[in-house]
C-alpha atoms as a PDB file:
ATOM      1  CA  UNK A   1     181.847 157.415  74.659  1.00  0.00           C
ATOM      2  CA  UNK A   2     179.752 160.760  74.252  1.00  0.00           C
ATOM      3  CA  UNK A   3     177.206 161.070  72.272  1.00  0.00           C
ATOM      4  CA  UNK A   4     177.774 164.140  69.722  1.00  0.00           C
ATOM      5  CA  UNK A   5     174.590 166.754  69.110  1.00  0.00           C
ATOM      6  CA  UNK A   6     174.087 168.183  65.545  1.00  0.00           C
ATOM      7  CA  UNK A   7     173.202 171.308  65.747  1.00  0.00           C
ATOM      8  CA  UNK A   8     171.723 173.952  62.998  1.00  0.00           C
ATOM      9  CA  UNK A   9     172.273 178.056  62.980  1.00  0.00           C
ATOM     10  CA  UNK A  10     169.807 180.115  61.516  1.00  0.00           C
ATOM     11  CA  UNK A  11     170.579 184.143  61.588  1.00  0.00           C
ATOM     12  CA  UNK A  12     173.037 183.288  64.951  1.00  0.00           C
ATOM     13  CA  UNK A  13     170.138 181.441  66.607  1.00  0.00           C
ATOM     14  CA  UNK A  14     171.250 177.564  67.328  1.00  0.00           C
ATOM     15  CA  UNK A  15     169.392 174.696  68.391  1.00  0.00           C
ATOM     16  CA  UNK A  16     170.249 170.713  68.898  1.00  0.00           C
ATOM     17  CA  UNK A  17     168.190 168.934  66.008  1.00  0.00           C
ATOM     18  CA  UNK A  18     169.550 165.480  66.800  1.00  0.00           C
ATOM     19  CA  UNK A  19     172.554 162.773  68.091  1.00  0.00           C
ATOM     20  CA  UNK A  20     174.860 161.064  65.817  1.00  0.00           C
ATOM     21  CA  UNK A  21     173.028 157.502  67.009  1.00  0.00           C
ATOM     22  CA  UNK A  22     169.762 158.710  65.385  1.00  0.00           C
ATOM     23  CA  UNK A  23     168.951 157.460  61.608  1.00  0.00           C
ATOM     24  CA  UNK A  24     169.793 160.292  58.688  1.00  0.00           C
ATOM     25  CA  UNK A  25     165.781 160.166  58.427  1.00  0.00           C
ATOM     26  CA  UNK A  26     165.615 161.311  61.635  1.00  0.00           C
ATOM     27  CA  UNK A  27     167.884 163.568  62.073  1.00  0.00           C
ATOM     28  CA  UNK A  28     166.470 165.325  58.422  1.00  0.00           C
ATOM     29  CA  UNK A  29     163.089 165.062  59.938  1.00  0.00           C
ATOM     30  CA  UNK A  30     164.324 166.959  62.917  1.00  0.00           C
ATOM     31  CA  UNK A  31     166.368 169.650  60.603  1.00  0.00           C
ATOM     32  CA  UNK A  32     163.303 170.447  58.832  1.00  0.00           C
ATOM     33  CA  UNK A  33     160.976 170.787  61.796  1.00  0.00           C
ATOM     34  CA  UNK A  34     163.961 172.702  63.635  1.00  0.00           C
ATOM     35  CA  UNK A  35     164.626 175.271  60.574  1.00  0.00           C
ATOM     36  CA  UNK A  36     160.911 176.038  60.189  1.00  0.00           C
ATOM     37  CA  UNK A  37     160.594 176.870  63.530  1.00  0.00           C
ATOM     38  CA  UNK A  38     164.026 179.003  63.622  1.00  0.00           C
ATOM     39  CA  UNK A  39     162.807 180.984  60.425  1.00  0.00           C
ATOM     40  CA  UNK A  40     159.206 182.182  61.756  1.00  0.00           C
ATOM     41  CA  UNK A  41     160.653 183.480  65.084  1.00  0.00           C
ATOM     42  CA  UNK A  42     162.699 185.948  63.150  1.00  0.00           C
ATOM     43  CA  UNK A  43     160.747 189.388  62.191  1.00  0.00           C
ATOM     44  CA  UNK A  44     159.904 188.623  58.350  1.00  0.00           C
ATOM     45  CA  UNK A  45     160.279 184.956  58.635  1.00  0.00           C
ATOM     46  CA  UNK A  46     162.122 183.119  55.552  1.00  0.00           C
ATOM     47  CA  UNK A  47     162.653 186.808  53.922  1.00  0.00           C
ATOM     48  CA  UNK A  48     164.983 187.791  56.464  1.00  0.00           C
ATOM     49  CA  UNK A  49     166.980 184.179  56.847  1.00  0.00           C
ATOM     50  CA  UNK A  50     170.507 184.576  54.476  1.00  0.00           C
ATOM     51  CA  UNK A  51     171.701 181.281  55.842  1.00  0.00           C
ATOM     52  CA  UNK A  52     171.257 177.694  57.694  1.00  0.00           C
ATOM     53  CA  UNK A  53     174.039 175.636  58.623  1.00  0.00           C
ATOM     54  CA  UNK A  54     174.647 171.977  60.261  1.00  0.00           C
ATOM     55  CA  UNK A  55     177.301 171.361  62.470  1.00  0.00           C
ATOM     56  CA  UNK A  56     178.733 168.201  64.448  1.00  0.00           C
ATOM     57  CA  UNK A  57     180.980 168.923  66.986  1.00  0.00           C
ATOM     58  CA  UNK A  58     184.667 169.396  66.070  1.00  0.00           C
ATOM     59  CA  UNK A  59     183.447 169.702  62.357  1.00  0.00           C
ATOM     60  CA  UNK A  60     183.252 173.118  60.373  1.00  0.00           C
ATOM     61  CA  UNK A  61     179.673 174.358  59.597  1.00  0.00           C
ATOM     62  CA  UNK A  62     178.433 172.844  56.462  1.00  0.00           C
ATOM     63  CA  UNK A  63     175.627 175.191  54.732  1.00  0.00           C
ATOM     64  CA  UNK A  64     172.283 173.048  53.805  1.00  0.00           C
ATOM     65  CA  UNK A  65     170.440 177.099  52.993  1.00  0.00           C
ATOM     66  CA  UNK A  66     171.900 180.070  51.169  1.00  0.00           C
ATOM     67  CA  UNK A  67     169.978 183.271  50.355  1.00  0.00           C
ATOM     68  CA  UNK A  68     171.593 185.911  47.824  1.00  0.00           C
ATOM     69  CA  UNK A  69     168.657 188.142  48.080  1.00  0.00           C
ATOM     70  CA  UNK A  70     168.203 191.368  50.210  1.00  0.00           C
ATOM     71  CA  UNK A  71     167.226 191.318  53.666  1.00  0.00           C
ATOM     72  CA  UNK A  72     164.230 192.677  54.490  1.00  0.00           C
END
């Protein structure tokens, strides 16, 4: 059995935030951490992010972040 990756996508960036065998704590704990650091590599930080999504493989993208303000 293979262990699936969850994976978040901030402004077309991605990075692996946990494994489905890790607690929903963890996995959030990792998310959080993950997102922050996503959204202060981009020029203008959080001002410029419109959206965050979590995805498990073979799943669609589920949005956890929407923006409906203007983009810096």
């Amino acid at each position: 059995m293979t262990l699936q990756s969850v994976i978040i996508t901030v402004m077309y960036r991605q990075m692996t935030v946990g494994k489905l065998s890790q607690t929903t704590e963890q996995v959030t704990e990792n998310i959080l951490c993950c997102i922050e650091k996503l959204a202060s590599s981009l020029p203008g930080g959080w001002n410029n992010v419109r959206s965050a999504h979590v995805k498990v493989q073979d799943t669609p993208a589920v949005p956890i972040y929407v923006s409906f303000g203007m983009i810096h």
